[in-house]
Protein backbone atom coordinates (compact mmCIF):
# COMPACT_ATOMS: atom_id res chain seq x y z
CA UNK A 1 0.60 11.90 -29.62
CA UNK A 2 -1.86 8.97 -30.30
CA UNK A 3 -1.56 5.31 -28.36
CA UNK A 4 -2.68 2.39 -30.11
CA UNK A 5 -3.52 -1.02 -28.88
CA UNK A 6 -1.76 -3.78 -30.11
CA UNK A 7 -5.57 -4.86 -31.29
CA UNK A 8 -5.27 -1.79 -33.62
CA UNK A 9 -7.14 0.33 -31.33
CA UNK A 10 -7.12 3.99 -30.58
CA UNK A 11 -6.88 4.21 -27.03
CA UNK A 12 -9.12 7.70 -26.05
CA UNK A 13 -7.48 10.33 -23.14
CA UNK A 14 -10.44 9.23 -20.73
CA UNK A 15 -8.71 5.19 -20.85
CA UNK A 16 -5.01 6.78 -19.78
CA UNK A 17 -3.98 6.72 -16.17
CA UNK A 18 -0.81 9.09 -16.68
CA UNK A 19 0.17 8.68 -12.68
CA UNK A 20 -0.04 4.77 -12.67
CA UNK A 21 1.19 4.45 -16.35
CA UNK A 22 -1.34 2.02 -17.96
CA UNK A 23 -3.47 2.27 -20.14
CA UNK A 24 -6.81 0.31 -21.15
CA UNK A 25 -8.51 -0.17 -24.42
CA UNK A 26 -12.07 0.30 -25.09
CA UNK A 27 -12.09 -2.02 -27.91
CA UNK A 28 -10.77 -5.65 -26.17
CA UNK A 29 -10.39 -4.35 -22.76
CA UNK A 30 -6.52 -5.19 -22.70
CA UNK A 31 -4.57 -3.14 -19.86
CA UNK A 32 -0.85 -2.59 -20.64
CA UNK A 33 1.82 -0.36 -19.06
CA UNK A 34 2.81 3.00 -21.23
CA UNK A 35 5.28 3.51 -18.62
CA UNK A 36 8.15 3.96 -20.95
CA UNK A 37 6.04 6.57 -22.72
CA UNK A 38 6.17 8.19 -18.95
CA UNK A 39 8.89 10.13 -17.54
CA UNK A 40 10.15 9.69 -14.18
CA UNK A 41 8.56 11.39 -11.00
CA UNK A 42 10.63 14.54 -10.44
CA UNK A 43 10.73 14.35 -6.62
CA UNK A 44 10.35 10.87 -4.44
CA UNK A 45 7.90 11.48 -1.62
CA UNK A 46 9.40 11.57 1.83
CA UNK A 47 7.60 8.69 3.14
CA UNK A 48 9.49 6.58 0.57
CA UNK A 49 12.79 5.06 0.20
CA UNK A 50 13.58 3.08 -2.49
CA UNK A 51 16.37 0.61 -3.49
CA UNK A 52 17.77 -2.02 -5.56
CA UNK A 53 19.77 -4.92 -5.12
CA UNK A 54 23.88 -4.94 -5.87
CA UNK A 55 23.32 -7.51 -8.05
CA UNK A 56 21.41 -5.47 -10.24
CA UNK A 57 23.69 -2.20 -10.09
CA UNK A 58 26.14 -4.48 -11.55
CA UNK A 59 25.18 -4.19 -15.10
CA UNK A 60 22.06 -2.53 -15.50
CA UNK A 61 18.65 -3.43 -13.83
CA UNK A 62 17.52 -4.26 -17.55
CA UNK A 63 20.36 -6.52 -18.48
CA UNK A 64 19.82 -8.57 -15.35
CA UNK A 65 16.35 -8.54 -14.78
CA UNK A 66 15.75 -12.08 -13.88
CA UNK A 67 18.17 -11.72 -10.61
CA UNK A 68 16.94 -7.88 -10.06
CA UNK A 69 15.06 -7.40 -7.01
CA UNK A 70 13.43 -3.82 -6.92
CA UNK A 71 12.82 -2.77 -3.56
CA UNK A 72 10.42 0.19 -2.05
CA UNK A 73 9.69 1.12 1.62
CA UNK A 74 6.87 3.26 3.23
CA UNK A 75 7.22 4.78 6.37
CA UNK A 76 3.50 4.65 8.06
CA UNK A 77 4.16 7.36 10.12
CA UNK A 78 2.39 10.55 10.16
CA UNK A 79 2.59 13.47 13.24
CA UNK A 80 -1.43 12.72 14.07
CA UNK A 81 -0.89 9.19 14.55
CA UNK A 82 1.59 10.61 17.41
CA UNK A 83 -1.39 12.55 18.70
CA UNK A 84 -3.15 9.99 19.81
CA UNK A 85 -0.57 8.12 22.26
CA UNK A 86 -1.98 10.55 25.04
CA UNK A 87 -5.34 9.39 24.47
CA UNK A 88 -4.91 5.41 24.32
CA UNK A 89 -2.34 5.87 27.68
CA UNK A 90 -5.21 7.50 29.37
CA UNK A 91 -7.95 5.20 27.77
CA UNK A 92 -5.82 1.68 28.77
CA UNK A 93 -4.66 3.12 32.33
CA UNK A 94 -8.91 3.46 33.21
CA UNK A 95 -9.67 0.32 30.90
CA UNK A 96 -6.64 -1.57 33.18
CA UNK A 97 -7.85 -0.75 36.28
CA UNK A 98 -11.25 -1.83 36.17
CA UNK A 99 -10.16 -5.27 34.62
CA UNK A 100 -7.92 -5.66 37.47
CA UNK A 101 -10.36 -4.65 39.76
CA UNK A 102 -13.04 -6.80 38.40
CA UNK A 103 -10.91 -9.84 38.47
CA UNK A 104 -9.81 -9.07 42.23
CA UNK A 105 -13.36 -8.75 43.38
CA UNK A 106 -15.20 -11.42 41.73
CA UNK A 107 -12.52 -14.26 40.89
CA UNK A 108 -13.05 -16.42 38.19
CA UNK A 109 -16.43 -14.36 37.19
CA UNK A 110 -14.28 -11.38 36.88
CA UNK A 111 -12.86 -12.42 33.66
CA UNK A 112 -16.23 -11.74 32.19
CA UNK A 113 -15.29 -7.96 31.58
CA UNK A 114 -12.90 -8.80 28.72
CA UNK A 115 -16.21 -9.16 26.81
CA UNK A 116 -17.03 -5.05 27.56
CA UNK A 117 -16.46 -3.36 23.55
CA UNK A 118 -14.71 -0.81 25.75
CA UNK A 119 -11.86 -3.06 27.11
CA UNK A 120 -11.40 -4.31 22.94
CA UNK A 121 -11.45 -0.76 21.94
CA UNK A 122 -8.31 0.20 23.61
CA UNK A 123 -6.63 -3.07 22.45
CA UNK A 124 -7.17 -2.17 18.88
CA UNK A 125 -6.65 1.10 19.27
CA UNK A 126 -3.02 0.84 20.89
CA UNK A 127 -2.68 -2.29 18.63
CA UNK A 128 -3.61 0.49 15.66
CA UNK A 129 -1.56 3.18 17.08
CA UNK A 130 1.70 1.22 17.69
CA UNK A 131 2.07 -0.14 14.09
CA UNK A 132 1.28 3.53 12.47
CA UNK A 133 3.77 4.84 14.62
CA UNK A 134 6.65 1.91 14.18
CA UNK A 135 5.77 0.42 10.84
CA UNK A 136 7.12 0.15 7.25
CA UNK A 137 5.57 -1.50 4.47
CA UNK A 138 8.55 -3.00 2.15
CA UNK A 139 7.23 -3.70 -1.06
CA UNK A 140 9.22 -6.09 -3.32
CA UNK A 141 9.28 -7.25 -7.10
CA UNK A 142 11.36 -9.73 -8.13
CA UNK A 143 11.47 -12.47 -11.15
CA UNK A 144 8.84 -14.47 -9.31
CA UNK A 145 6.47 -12.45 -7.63
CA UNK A 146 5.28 -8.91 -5.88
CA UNK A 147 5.78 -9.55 -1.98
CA UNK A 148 4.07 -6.67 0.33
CA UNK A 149 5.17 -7.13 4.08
CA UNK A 150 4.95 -4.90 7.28
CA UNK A 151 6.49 -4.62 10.20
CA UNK A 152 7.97 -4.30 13.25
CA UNK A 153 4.10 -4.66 14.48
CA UNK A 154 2.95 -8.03 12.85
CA UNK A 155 0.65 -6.91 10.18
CA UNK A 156 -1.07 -9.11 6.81
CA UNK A 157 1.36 -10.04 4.46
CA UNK A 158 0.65 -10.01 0.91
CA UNK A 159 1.98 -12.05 -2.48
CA UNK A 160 0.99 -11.86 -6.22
CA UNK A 161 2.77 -13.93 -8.84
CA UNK A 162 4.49 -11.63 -11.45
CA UNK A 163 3.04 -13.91 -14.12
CA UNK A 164 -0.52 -12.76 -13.59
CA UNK A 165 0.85 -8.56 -13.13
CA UNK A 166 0.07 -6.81 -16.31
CA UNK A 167 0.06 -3.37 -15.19
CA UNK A 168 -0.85 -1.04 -12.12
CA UNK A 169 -3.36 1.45 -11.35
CA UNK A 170 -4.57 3.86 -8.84
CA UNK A 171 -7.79 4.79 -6.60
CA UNK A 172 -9.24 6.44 -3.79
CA UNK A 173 -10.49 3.99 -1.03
CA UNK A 174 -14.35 3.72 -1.66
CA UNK A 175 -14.77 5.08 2.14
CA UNK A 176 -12.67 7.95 2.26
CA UNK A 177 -12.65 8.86 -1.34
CA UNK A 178 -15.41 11.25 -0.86
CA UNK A 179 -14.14 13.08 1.83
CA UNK A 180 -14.81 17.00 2.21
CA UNK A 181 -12.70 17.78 5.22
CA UNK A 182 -9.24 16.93 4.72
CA UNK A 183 -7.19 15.02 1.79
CA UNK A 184 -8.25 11.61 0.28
CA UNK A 185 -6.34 8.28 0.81
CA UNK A 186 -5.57 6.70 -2.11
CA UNK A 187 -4.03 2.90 -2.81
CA UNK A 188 -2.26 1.48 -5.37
CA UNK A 189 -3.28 -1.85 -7.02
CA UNK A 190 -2.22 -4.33 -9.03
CA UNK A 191 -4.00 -5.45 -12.86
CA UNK A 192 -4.36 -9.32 -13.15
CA UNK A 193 -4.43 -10.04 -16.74
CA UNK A 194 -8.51 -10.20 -15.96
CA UNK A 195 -8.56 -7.00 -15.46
CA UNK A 196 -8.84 -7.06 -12.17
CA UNK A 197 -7.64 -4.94 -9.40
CA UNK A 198 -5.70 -6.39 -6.35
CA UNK A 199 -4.93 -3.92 -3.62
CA UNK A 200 -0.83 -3.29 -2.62
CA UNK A 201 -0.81 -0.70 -0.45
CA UNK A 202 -2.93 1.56 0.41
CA UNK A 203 -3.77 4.83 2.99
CA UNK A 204 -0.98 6.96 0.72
CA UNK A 205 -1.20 10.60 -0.70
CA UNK A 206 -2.19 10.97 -4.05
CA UNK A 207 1.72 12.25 -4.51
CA UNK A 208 2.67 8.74 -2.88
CA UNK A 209 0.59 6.60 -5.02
CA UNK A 210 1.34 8.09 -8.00
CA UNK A 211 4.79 7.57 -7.72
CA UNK A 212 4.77 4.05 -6.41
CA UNK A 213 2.23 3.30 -9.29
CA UNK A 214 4.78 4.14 -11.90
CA UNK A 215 8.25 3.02 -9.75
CA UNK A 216 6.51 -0.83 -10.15
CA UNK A 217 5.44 -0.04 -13.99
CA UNK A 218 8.95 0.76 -14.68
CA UNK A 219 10.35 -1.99 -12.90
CA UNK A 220 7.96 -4.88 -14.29
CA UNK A 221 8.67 -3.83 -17.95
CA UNK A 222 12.52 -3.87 -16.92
């Protein structure tokens, strides 16, 4: 099967992303979705849960696209993020008692061991640990924009306007893409119409990725 651009293009194999369903041309450099040249993913990873508004049950999500609001949610949790509760009790229970010891013992001048990296390690950390073990990452697409928000543990929220979405791709993360000792974490960004990447989600399986990659292709060509 050849894919043309609507330039007039052949598109090669080497300019098709199959998992995030777009497709770029070598000619003008357009990106643009193939996703209904894509079948659906045959299993939905267990991290995700997906759903759609009543509203657009109703009739179709095509036939009422403009009040549709497509819905996906990522669980962060993963069993080694639970491994490391042990560590950060033990790690805040030593870091605790020398703060409160320090303050006790030299007053106001005691307030000076905040500033020790060790003290801001364990904040992170816990900080770090709590939201990978509580979190979910709700990704939305509706008529106006893509929303990306986290929570319980308050975490960056993110916006693009659907206007400027022309398709989606996927990536490894430039740091752990090369990785020789365990799997890759990948992300999933969005394509501005100049051609430019913009970061959704990210720290998924390659399955995970894939499948969010072509859930939004489907749903923005809806």
């Amino acid at each position: 099967m050849s894919l043309k651009c609507e330039c007039g293009a052949l598109v090669r194999a080497e300019n098709v992303n199959i998992a995030a369903a777009v497709a770029s041309c070598p000619t003008c450099g357009a990106v643009f979705s193939i996703a209904q040249k894509t079948p659906p993913p045959a299993v939905i990873p267990d991290a995700f849960v997906a759903s759609r508004d009543d509203d657009a049950h109703a009739g179709g999500y095509r036939d009422r696209a403009e009040r549709a609001t497509a819905r996906w949610q990522f669980r962060w949790f993963r069993w080694q993020h639970a491994a490391m509760v042990p560590f950060f009790l033990f790690w805040d229970c030593v870091c605790g008692t020398f703060v409160v010891g320090s303050i006790r013992g030299a007053g106001v001048l005691g307030w000076l061991v905040l500033l020790v990296p060790h003290v801001w390690v364990g904040v992170i950390g816990t900080y770090w640990t709590l939201a990978h073990l509580l979190n979910r990452t709700t990704v939305t697409l509706d008529a106006d924009a893509l929303r990306v928000s986290s929570g319980p543990v308050p975490w960056r929220r993110k916006t693009i306007a659907r206007a400027g979405i022309v398709g989606f791709d996927v990536g490894t993360h430039a740091f752990l893409g090369t990785r020789t000792n365990g799997p890759s974490r990948w992300k999933v960004r969005a394509i501005g119409s100049d051609r430019r990447g913009r970061e959704i989600i990210g720290s998924l399986s390659e399955e995970e990725a894939a499948y969010l990659a072509a859930e939004l292709g489907r749903a923005i060509d809806a």
